[in-house]
Protein backbone atom coordinates (compact mmCIF):
# COMPACT_ATOMS: atom_id res chain seq x y z
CA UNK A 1 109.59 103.07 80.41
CA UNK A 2 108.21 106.29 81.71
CA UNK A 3 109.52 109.28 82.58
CA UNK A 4 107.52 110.79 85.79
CA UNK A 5 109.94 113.65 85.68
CA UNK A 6 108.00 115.87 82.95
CA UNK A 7 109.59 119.44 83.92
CA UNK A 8 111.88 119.62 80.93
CA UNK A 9 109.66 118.57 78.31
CA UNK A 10 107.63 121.95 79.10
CA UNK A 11 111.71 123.64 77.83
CA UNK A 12 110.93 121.25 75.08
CA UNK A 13 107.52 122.84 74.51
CA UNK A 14 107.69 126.40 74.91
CA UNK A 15 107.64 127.48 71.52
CA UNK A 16 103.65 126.17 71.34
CA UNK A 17 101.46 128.54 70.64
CA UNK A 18 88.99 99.81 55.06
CA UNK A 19 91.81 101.10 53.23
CA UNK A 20 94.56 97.98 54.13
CA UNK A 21 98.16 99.16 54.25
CA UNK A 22 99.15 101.56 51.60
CA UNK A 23 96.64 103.07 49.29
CA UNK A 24 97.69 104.18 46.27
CA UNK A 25 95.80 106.05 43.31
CA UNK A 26 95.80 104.34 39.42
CA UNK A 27 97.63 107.32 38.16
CA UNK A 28 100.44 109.95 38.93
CA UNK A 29 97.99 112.78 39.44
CA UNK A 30 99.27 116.17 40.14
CA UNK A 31 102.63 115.64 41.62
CA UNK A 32 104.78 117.12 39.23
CA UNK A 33 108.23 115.12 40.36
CA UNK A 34 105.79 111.93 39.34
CA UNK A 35 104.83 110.46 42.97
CA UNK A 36 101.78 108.17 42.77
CA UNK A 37 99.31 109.21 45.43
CA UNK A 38 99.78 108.53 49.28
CA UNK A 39 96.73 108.00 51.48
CA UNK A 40 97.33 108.26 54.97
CA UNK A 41 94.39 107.57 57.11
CA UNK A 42 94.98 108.42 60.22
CA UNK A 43 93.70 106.59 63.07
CA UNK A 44 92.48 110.11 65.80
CA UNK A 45 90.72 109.11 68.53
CA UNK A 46 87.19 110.89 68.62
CA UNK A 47 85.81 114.25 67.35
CA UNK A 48 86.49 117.26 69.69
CA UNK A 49 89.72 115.47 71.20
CA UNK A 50 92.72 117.72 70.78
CA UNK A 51 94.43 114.21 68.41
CA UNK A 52 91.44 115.35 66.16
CA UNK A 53 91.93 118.84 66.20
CA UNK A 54 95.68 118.52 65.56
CA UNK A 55 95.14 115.96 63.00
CA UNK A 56 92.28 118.10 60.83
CA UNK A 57 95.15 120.96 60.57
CA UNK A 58 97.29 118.83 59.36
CA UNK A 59 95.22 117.34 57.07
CA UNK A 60 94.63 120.92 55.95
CA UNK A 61 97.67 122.44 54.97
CA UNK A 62 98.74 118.51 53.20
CA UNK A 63 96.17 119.48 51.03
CA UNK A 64 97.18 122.57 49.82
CA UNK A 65 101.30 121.44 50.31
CA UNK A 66 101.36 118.39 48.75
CA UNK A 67 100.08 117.08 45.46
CA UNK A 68 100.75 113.49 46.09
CA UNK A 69 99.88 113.10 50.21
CA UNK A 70 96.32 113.00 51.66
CA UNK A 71 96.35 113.29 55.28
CA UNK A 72 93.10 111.27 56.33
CA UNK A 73 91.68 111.84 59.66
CA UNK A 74 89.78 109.18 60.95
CA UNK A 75 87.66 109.49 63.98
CA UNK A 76 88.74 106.11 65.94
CA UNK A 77 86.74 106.61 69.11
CA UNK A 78 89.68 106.42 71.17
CA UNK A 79 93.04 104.53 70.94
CA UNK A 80 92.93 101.27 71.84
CA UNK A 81 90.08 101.31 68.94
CA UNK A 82 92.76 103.09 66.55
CA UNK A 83 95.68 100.43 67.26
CA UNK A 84 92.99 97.38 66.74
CA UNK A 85 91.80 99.35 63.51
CA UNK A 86 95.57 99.21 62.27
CA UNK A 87 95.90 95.47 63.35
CA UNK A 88 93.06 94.57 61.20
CA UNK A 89 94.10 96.62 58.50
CA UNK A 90 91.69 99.44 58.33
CA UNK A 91 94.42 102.45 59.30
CA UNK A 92 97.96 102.53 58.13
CA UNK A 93 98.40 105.37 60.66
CA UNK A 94 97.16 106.75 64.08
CA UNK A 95 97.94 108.93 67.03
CA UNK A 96 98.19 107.21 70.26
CA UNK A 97 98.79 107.89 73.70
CA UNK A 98 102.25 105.99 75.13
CA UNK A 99 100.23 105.04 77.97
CA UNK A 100 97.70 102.97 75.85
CA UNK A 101 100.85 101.85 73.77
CA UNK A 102 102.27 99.96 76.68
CA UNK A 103 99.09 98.17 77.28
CA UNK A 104 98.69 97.00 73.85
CA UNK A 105 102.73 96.23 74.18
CA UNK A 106 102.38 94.61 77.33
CA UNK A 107 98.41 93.30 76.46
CA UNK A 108 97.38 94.45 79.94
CA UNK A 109 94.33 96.93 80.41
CA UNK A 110 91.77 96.25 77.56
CA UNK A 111 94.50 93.88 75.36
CA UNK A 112 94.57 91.34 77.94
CA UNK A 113 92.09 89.06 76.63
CA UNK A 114 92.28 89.83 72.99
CA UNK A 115 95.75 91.37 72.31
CA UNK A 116 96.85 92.72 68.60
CA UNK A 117 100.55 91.59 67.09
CA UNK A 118 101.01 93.93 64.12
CA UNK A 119 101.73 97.78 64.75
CA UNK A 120 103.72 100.39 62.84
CA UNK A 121 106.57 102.08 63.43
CA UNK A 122 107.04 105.87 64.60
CA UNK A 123 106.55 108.72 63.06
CA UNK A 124 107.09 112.07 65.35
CA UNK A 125 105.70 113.81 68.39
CA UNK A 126 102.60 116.09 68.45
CA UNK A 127 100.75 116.35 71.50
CA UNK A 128 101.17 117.01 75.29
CA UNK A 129 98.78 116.98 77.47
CA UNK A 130 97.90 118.46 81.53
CA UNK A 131 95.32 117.07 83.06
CA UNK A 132 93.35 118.50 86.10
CA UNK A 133 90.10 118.58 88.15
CA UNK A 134 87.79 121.17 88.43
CA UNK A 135 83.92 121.62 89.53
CA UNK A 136 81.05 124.10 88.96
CA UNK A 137 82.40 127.22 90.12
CA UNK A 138 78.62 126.87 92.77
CA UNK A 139 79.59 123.85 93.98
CA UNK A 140 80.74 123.01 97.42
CA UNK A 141 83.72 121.11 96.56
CA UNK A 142 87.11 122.72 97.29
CA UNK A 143 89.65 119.75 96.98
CA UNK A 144 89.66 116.55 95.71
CA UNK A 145 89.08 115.07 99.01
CA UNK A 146 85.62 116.25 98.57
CA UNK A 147 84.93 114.53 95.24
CA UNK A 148 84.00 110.91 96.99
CA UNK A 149 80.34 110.35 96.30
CA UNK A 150 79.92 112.99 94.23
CA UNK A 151 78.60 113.21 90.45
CA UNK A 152 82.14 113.19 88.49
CA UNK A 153 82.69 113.35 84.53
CA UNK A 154 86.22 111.50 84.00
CA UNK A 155 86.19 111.40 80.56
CA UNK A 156 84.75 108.60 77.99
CA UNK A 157 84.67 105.03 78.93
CA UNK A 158 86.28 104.52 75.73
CA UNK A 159 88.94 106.94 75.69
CA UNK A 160 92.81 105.85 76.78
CA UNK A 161 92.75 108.72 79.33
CA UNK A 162 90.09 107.32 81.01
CA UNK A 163 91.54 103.56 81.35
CA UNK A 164 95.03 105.65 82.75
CA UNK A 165 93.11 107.72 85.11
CA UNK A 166 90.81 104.93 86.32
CA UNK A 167 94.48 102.60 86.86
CA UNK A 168 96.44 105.22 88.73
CA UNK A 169 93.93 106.00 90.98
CA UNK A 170 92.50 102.16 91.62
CA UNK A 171 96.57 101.52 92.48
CA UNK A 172 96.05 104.55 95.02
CA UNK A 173 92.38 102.95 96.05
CA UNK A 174 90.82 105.72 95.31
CA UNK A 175 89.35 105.44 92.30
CA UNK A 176 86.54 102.83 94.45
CA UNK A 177 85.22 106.18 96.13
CA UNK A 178 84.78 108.04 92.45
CA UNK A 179 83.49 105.07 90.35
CA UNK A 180 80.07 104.70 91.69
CA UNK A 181 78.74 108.09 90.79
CA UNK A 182 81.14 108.45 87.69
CA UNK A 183 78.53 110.41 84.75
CA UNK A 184 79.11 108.41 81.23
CA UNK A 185 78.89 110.41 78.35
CA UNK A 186 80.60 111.58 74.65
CA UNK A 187 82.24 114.89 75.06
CA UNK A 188 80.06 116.02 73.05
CA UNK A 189 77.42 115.76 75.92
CA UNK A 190 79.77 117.11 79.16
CA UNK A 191 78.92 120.63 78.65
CA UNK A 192 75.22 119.87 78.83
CA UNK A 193 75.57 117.69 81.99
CA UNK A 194 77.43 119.99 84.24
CA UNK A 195 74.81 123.21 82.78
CA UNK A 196 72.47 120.52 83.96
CA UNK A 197 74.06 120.16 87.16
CA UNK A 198 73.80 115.76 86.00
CA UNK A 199 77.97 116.73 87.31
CA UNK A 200 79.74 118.43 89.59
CA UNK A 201 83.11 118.30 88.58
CA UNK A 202 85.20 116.92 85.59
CA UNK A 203 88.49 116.01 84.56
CA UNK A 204 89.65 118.46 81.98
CA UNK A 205 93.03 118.70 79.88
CA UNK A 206 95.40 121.45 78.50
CA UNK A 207 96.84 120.65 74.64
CA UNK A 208 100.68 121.28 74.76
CA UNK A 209 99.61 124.21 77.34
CA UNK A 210 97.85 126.27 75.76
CA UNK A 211 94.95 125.65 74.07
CA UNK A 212 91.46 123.34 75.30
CA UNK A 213 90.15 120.64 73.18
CA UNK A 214 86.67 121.85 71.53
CA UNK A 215 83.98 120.22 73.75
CA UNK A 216 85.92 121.73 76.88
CA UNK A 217 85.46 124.95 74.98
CA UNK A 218 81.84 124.57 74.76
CA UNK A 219 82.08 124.07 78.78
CA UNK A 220 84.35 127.34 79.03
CA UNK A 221 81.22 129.04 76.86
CA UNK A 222 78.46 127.96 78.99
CA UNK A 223 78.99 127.24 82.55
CA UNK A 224 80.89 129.14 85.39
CA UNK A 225 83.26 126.80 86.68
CA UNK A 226 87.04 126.61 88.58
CA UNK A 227 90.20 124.58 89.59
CA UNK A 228 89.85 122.45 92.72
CA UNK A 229 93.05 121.24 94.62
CA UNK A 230 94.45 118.46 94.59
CA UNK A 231 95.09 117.24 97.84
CA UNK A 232 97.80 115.30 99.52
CA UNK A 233 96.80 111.80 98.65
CA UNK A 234 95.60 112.72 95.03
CA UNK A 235 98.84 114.29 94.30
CA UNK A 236 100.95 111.59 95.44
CA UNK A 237 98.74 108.81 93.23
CA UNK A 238 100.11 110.90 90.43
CA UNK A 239 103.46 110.85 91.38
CA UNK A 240 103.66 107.39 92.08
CA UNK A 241 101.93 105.91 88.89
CA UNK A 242 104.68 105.05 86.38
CA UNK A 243 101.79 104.77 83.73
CA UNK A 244 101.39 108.94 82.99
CA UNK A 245 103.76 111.94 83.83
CA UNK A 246 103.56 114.23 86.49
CA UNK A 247 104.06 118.02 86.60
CA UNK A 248 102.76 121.07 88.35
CA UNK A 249 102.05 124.08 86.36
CA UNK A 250 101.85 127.87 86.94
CA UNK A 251 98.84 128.13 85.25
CA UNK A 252 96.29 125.67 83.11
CA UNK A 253 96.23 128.14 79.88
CA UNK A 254 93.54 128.15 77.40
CA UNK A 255 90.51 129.09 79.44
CA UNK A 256 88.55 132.46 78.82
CA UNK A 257 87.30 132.59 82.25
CA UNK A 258 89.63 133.21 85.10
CA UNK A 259 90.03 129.85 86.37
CA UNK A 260 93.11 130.66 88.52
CA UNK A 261 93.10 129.97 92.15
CA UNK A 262 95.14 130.35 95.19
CA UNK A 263 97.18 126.94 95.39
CA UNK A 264 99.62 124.75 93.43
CA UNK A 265 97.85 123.68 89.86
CA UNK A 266 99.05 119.57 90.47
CA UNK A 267 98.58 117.94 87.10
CA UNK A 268 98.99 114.45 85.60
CA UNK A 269 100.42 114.57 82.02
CA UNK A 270 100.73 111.93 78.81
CA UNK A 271 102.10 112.76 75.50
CA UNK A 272 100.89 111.53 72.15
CA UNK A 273 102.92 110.63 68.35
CA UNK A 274 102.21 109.45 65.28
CA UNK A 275 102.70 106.10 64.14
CA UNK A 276 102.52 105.02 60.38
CA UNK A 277 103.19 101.58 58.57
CA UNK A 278 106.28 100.18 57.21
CA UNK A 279 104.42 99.88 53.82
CA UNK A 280 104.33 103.44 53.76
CA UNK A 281 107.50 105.12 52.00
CA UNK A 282 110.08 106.88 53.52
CA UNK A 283 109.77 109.72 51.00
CA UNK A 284 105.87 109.88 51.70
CA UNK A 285 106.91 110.75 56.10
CA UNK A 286 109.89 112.67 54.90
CA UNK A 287 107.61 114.76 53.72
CA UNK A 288 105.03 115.00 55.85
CA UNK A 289 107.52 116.40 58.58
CA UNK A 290 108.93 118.57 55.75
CA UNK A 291 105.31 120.23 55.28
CA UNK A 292 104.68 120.26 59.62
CA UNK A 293 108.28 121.56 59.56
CA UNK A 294 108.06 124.90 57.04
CA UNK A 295 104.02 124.99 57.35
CA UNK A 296 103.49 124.73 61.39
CA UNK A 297 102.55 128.46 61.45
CA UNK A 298 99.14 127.86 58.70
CA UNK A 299 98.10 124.87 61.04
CA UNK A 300 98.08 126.79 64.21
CA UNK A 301 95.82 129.27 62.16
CA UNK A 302 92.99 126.13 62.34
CA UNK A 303 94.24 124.78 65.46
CA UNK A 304 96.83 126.71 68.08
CA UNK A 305 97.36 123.23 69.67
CA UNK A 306 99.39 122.96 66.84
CA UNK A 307 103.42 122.93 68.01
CA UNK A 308 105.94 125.40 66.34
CA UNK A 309 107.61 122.33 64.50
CA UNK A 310 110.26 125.32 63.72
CA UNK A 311 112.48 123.58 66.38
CA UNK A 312 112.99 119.87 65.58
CA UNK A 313 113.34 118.77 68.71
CA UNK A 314 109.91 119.44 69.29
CA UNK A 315 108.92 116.32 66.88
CA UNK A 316 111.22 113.82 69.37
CA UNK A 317 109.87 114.52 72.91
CA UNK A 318 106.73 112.00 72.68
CA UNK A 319 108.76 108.83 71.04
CA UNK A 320 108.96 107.07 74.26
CA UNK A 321 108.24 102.97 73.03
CA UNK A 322 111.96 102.66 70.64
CA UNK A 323 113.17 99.57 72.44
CA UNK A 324 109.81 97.65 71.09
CA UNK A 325 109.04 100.10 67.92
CA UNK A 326 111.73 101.47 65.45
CA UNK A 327 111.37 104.96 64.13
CA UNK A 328 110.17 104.95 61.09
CA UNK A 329 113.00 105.18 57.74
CA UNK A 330 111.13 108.06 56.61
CA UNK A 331 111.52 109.65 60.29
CA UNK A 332 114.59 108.60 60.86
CA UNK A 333 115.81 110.47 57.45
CA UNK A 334 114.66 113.63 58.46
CA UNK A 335 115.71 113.18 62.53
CA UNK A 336 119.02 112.65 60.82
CA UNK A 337 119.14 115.63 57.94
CA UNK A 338 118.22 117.93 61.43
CA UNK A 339 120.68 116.60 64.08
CA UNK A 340 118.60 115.36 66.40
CA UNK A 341 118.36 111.63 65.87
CA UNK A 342 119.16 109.52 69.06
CA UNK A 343 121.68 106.81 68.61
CA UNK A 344 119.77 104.45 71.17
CA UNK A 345 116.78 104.62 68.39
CA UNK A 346 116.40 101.89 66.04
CA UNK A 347 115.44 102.53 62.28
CA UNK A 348 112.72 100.42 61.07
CA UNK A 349 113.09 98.34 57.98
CA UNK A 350 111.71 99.82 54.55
């Protein structure tokens, strides 16, 4: 289901730089063709994550595009909390990683116990992510082999990166070396604990390779810090986990500080689209992509994580889950209208 062969998705890439179901407003509004008004709140994992940051452009330039849609971002706290929100009707959209998908598909990881049966259908792709280690650019650790025993930030205990992170490397066992001194805070507080010196080294990520989510900005602003290497048996827990992607990378962009170094930047990768409900219209996702197609350009202006949505094949590379979820009929109008709908896709009921 995935694809641990990520190098021609960066081709795919390069041009980067309580609501219930539907809501709908008592009266036609502004929309001068007559649409009633469209709420979609969007389920977007936590404030300062680059699903956030890519949603709050959007919701942006909606606003001053559309007179019927409202693009609602919604600070989830992470995705398995957006995908339960939708189950119990609270979303009728969300960004979520495909790695959290599967578990909620397959209720493994934290849908094991207490599983959800409704989702949506998708929508398009708009996030890639690299993720890497690095450590106080003071510190005595080199290489990952170094980080056993050692104060680590891996992300939040809530967050969907975490839970993949934690799972590839317990299948390696090496996660039982990391988890004891593992530092448990909001991103919000990891610049504070590495100025502190409370870590030592993090787990960072690159949006669509280029640009840093805002609270590793905020460490990029304040403390002096560098790549590590990953070593042999770090590398190889990435390539071996079906769960994530794999790919290494010339560079890991969207630092200010020079944060190159002398060896092979090893990264593991997962990629992120939207999902919306079947009792949303066609014509209300239609558009959406419409506005992300012909607008991209004014959303990279609040966020450069933004994709150039110029190309349309840079809305596909992220639907990974169409033998359990359809695409969308609002989607699957416009993948059609722009030649790049996949035959192997199914189109969701309207």
């Amino acid at each position: 289901m995935f694809d641990n062969d990520r190098q021609t998705r960066r081709s795919v890439l390069k041009g980067t730089a309580g609501l219930g179901t539907l809501s709908l407003a008592g009266c036609l509004g502004g929309g001068g063709d007559g649409q009633e008004q469209v709420d979609l709140t969007v389920g977007s994992s936590s404030s300062g994550s680059s699903t956030y940051g890519n949603s709050q452009a959007i919701q942006r330039v909606v606003s001053q595009q559309s007179d019927y849609l409202n693009f609602i971002t919604q600070d989830a706290g992470g995705d398995p909390q957006s995908i339960r929100l939708y189950a119990d009707g609270e979303l009728n959209s969300y960004s979520a990683g495909n790695y959290i998908m599967n578990q909620a598909l397959t209720e493994t990881g934290p849908f094991s116990e207490d599983p959800v049966s409704e989702f949506p259908q998708l929508g398009f792709g708009h996030l890639s992510l690299n993720l890497y280690w690095m450590a106080l650019e003071d510190s005595d650790i080199q290489t990952t082999d170094d980080l056993a025993g050692r104060n680590v930030y891996c992300l939040p205990a809530s967050w969907g990166l975490r839970a993949m992170t934690e799972e590839m490397y317990g299948e390696a066992g090496l996660w039982e070396g990391l988890s004891e001194n593992v530092v448990n805070v909001e991103t919000s507080q990891a610049a504070s604990a590495l100025s502190e010196g409370r870590a030592e080294a993090f787990i960072v990520y690159t949006s669509n390779y280029t640009q840093l989510p805002s609270w590793a900005s905020e460490i990029d602003s304040r403390v002096d810090v560098r790549p590590i290497e990953m070593t042999d048996e770090y590398v190889q827990a990435a390539q071996d986990f079906a769960g994530a992607g794999y790919e290494e990378v010339d560079e890991i962009g969207g630092w200010e500080q020079d944060v190159e170094g002398d060896f092979p930047k090893h990264t593991w990768t997962e990629t992120y689209p939207y999902y919306f409900s079947p009792d949303i219209s066609a014509d209300a996702v239609y558009d959406l992509m419409e506005i992300c197609h012909n607008n991209y350009e004014s959303m990279q202006e609040a966020n450069p994580t933004i994709l150039d949505w110029s190309d349309p094949s840079n809305f596909t590379f992220a639907l990974t889950h169409t033998d359990e979820i359809p695409i969308h009929p609002g989607a699957a109008d416009w993948y059609e209208e722009n030649d790049v709908w996949d035959d192997s896709w199914t189109r969701g009921d309207e």
